[in-house]
Protein backbone atom coordinates (compact mmCIF):
# COMPACT_ATOMS: atom_id res chain seq x y z
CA UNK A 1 0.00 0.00 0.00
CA UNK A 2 1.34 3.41 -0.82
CA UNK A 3 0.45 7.26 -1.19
CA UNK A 4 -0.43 8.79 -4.32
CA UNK A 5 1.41 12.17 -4.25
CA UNK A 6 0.75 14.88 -7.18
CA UNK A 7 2.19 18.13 -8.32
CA UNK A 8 -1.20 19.32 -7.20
CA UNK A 9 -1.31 17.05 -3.80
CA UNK A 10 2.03 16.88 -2.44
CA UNK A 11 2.21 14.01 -0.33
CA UNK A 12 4.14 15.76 3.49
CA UNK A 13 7.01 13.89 4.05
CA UNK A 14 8.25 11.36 6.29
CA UNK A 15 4.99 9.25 5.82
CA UNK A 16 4.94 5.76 7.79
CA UNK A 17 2.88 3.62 5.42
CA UNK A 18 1.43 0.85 6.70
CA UNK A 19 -1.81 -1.57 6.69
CA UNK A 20 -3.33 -3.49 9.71
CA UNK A 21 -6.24 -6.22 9.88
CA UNK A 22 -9.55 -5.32 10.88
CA UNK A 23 -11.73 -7.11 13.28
CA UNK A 24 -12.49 -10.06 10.19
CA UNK A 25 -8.70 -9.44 8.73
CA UNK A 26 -10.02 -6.74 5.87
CA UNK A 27 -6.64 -4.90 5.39
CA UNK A 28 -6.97 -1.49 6.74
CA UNK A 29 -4.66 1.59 5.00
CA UNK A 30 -2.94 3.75 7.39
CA UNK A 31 0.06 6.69 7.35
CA UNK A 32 1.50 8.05 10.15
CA UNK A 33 3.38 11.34 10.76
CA UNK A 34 5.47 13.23 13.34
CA UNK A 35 5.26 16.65 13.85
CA UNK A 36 6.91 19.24 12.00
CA UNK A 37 7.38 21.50 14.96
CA UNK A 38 7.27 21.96 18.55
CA UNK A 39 6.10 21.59 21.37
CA UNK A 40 4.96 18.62 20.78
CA UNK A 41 1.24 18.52 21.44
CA UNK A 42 -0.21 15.00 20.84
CA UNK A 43 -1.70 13.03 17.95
CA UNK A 44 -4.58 14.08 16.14
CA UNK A 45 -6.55 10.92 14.54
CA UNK A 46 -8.55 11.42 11.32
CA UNK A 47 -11.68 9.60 10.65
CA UNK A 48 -12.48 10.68 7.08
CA UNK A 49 -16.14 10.72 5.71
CA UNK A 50 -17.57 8.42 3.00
CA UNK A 51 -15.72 8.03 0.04
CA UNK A 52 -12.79 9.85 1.37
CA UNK A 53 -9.17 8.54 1.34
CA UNK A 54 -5.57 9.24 3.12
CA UNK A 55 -4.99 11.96 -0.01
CA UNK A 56 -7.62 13.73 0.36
CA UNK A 57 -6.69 14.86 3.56
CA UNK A 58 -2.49 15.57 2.66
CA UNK A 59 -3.61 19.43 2.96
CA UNK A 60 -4.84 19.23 6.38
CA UNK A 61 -2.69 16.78 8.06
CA UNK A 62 0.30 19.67 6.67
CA UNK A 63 -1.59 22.07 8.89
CA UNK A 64 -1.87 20.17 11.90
CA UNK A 65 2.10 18.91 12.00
CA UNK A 66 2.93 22.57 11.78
CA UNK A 67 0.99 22.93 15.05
CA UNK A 68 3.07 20.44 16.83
CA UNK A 69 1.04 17.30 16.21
CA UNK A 70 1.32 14.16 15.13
CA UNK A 71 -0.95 12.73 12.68
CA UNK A 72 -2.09 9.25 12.27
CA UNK A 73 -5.24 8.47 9.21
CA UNK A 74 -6.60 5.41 8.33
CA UNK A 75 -9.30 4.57 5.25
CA UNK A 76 -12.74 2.55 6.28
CA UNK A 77 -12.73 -0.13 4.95
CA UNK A 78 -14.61 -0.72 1.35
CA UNK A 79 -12.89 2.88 0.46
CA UNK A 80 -9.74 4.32 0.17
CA UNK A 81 -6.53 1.90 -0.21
CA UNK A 82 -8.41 -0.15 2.19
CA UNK A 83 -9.44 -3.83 0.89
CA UNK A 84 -12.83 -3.79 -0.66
CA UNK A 85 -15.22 -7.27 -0.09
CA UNK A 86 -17.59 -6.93 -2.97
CA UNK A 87 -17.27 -7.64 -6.96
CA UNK A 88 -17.71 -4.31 -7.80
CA UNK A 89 -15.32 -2.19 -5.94
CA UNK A 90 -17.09 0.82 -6.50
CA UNK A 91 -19.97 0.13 -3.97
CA UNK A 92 -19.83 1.95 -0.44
CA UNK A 93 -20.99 -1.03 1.88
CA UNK A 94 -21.02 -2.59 5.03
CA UNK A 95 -23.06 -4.95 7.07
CA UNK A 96 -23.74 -2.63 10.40
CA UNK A 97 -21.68 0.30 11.94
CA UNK A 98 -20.77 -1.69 14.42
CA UNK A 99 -17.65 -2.94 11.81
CA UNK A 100 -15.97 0.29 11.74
CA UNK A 101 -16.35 0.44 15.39
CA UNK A 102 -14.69 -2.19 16.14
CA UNK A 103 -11.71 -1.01 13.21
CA UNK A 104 -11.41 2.66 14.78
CA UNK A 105 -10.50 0.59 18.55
CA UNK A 106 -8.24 -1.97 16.81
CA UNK A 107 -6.32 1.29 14.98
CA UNK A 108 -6.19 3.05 18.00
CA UNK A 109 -4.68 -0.15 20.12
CA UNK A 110 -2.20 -1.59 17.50
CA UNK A 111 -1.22 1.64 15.30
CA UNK A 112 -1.94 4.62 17.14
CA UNK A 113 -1.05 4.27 20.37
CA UNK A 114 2.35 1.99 19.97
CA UNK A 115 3.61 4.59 17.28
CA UNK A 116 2.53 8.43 19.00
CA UNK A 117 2.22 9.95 21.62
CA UNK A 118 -0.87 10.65 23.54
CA UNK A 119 -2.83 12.78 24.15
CA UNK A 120 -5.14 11.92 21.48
CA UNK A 121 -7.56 13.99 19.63
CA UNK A 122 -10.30 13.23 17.37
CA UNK A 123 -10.95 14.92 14.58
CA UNK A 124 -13.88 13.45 12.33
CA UNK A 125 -15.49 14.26 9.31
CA UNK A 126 -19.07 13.23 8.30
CA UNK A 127 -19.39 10.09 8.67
CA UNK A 128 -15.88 10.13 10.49
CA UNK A 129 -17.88 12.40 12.84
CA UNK A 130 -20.81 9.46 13.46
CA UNK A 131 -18.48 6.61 14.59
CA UNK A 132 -16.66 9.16 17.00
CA UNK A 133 -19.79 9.67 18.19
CA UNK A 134 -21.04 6.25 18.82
CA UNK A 135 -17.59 6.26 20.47
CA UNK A 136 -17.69 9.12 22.41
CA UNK A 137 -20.32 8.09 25.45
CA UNK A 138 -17.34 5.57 26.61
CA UNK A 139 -15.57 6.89 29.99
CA UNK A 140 -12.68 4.80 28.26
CA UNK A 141 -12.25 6.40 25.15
CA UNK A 142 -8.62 6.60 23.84
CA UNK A 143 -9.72 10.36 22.97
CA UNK A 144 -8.80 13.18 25.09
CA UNK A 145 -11.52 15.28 23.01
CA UNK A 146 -13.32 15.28 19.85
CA UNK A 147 -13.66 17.83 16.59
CA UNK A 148 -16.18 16.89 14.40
CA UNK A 149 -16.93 18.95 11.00
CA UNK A 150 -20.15 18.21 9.90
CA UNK A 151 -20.72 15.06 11.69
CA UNK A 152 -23.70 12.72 10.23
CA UNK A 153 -25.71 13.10 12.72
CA UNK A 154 -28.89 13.01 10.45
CA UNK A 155 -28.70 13.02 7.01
CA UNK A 156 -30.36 15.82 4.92
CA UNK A 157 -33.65 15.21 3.21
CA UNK A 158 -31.97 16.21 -0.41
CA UNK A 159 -29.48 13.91 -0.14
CA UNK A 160 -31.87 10.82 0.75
CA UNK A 161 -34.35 12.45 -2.13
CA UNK A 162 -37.11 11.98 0.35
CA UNK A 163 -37.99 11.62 3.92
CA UNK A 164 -35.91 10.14 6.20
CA UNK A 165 -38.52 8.07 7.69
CA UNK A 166 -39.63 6.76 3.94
CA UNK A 167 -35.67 6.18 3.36
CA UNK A 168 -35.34 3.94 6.13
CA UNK A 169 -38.68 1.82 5.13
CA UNK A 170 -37.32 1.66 1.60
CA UNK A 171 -33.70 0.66 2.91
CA UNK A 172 -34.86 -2.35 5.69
CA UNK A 173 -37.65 -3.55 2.88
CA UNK A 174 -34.78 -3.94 0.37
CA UNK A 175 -32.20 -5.42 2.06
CA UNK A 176 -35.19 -7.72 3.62
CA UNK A 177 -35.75 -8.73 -0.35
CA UNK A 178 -32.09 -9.73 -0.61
CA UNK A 179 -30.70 -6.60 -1.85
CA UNK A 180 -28.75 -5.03 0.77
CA UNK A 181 -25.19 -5.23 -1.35
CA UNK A 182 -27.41 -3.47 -4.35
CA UNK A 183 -27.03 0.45 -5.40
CA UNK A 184 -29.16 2.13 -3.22
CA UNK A 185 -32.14 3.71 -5.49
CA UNK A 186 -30.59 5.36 -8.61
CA UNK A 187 -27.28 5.00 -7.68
CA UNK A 188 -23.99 4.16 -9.69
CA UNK A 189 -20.54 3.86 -9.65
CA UNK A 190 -19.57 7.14 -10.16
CA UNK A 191 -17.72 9.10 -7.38
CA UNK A 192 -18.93 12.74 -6.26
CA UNK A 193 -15.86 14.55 -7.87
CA UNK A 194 -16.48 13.00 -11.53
CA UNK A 195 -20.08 15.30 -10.86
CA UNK A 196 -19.66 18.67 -12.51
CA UNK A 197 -18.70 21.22 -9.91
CA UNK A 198 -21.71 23.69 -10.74
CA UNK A 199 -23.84 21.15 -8.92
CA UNK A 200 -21.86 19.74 -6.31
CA UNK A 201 -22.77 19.76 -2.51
CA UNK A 202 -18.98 19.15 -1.12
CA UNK A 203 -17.18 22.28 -1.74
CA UNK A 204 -17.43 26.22 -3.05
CA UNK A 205 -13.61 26.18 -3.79
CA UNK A 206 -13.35 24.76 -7.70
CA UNK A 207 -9.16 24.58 -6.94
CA UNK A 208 -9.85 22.21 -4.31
CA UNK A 209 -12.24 20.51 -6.05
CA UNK A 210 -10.35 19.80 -8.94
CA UNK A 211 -7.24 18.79 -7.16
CA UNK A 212 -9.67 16.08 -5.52
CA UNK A 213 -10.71 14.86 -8.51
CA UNK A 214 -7.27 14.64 -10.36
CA UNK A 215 -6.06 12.45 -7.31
CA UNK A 216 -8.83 10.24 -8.15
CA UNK A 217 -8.02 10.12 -12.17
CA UNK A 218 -4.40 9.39 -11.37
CA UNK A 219 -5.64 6.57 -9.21
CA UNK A 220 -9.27 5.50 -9.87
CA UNK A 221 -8.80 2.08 -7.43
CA UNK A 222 -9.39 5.14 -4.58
CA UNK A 223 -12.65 6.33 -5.79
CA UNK A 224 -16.13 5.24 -4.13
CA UNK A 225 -19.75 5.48 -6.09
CA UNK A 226 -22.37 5.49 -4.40
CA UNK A 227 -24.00 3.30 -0.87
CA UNK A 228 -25.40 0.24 -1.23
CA UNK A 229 -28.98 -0.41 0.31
CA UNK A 230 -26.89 -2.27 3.29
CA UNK A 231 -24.95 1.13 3.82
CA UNK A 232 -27.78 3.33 3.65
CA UNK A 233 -29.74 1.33 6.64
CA UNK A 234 -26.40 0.70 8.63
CA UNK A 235 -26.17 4.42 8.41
CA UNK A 236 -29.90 5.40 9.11
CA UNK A 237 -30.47 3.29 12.09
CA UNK A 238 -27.04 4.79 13.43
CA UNK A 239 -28.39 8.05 12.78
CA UNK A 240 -31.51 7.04 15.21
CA UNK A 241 -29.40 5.98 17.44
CA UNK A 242 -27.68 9.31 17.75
CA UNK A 243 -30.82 11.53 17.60
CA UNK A 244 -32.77 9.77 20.93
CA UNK A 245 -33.25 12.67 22.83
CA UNK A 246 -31.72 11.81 26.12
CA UNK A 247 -28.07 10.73 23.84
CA UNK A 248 -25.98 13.56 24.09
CA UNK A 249 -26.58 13.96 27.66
CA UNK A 250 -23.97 10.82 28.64
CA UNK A 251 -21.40 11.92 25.56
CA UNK A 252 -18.22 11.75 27.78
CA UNK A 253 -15.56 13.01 25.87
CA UNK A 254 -15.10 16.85 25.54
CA UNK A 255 -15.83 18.02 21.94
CA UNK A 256 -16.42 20.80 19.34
CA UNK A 257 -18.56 20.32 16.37
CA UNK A 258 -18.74 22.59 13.14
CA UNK A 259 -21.94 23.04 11.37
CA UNK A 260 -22.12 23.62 7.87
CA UNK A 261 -24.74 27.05 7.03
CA UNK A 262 -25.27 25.16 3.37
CA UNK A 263 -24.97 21.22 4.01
CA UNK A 264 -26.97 19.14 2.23
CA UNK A 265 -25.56 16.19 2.54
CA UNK A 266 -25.70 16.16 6.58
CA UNK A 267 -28.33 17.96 8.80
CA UNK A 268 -26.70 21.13 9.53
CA UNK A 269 -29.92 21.71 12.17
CA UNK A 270 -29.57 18.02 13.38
CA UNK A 271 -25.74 18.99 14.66
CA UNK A 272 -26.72 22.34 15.98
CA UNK A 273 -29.76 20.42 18.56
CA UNK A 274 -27.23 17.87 19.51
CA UNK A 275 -24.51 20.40 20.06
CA UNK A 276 -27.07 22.41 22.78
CA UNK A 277 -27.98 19.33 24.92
CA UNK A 278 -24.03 18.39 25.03
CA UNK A 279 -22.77 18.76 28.94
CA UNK A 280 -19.00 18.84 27.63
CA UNK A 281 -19.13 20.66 24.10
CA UNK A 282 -20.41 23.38 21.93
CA UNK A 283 -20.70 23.70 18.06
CA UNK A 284 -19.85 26.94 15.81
CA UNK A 285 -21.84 27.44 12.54
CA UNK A 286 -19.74 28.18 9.30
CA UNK A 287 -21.99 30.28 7.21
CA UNK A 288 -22.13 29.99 3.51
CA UNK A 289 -19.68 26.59 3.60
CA UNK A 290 -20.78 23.60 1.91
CA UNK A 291 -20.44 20.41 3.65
CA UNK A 292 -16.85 19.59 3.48
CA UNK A 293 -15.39 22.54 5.78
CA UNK A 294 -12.15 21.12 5.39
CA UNK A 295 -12.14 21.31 1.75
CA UNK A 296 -13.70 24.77 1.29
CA UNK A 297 -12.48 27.89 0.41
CA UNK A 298 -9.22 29.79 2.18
CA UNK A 299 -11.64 32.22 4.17
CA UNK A 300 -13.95 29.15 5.62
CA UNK A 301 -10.77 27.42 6.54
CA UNK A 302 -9.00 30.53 7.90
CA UNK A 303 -12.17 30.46 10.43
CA UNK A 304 -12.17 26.67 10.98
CA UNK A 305 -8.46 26.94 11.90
CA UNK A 306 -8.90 30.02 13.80
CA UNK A 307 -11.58 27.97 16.31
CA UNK A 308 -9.19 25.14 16.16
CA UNK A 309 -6.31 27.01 17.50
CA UNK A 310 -8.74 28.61 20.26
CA UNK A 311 -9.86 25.31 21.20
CA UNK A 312 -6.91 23.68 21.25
CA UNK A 313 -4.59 26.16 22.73
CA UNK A 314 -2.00 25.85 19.70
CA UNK A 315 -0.20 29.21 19.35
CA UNK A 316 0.57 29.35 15.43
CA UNK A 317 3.40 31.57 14.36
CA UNK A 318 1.91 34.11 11.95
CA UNK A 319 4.04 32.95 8.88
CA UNK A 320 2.77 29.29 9.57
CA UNK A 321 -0.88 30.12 10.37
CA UNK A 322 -3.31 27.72 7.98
């Protein structure tokens, strides 16, 4: 397993390359990194969202060793460089969330932890965000604290096409009828950033976008289409899970989420009613960003890192500020 590095997306150096077993021995892609500078401030853990991959992140995992962390990243399995189960690589599937649960603990326990330093911060995207979550209510948790941008939380009516409580009656009837590993309604095997930009619901920034979509033209094995029916009720009824009302009230883990002002892929809403019942967290709002914050434009991500830095204490010098 290796890192595809462009002109475009520079891969940061000194990347430890590596691949564990999951909990059923699906190999698992990971890269680790020290710090760039010091003092040395911990390891921040990235949980990327659906259909992301280690590249995808090379920009942000640059701005967090110049704040004195380590990084460590790994790709869910079925996407990425991680080993995909069905015929048709393309398809975004699992059986239950509970499988990347029990991934994320065996990352932490025989990658993370052995390799860097604690303390250990979260920082999840999307669905990233979820599994932290369903994490995050154990007094045991590797994490010191949690950042989640646009965790999935609930996912947005225009994304689903309907409902969310007609999705979830479409998604148990099909995979009921035998067709959980199936496209989920009008899906295909085309990945997000093959979409023309116009239309797309990740990011306002086209350079970003385009440098996103050249990584995946230079290496098309790391592209995802779209869930399968077994995805899209994995993810629903984790989603249900997340929203009972009395949920955020045992979250243990300190955390700050980011809310998206135009997601419509997640439940922008969903993450700011969470965010107020939290005993141990708050939320911030990014107006006018789409639902990859990370990925946005320099002036959404001059105000992400900005509440990063705040949060985390990290005093940036100003010629190495994000």
């Amino acid at each position: 397993m290796n890192l595809i590095s462009l002109a475009i997306n520079p891969a940061p150096n000194g990347a430890a390359i590596a691949s564990f077993d999951g909990y059923d021995g699906t190999k698992l892609r990971t890269a680790l990194w020290q710090p760039t500078r010091g003092p040395a401030r911990g390891t921040m853990c990235i949980f990327p969202g659906r259909g992301e991959y280690i590249e995808k992140y090379f920009e942000v995992i640059a701005d967090l060793r110049r704040r004195g962390f380590g990084v460590a990243i790994m790709d869910w399995r079925g996407q990425g460089g991680s080993e995909r189960r069905l015929s048709d690589p393309r398809k975004g599937h699992v059986i239950a969330f509970t499988e990347y649960d029990r991934d994320l603990a065996i990352f932490m326990t025989t990658v993370v932890q052995p390799n860097l330093p604690p303390p250990y911060i979260a920082l999840g995207c999307s669905l990233g965000g979820n599994i932290l979550l369903r994490n995050a209510q154990d007094e045991d948790s590797p994490f010191a604290r949690m950042i989640l941008v646009s965790p999935m939380i609930k996912i947005h009516d225009d994304m689903l096409g309907t409902r969310t409580s007609l999705a979830r009656a479409y998604a148990e009837t099909a995979c009921l009828a035998g067709l959980a590993t199936a496209y989920v309604k009008g899906g295909d095997d085309v990945p997000e950033e093959f979409l023309d930009f116009e239309t797309n619901d990740l990011t306002s920034d086209p350079i970003r976008f385009a440098r996103n979509k050249a990584v995946l033209e230079q290496s098309p094995n790391l592209a995802l289409g779209s869930p399968t029916n077994g995805w899209l009720r994995s993810a629903l009824r984790s989603c249900a899970l997340l929203q009972r009302a009395d949920y955020p009230k045992y979250v243990a883990v300190p955390m700050l989420m980011f809310a998206a002002g135009a997601d419509h892929v997640v439940s922008a809403r969903a993450i700011e009613d969470f965010a107020v019942d939290l005993k141990i967290g708050g939320h911030i709002l990014m107006p006018g960003s789409r639902h990859e914050i990370l990925q946005e434009n320099d002036e959404t991500r001059q105000r992400f890192w900005a509440a990063f830095d705040a949060y985390m204490g990290v005093d940036i010098p100003t010629e190495l500020s994000a």
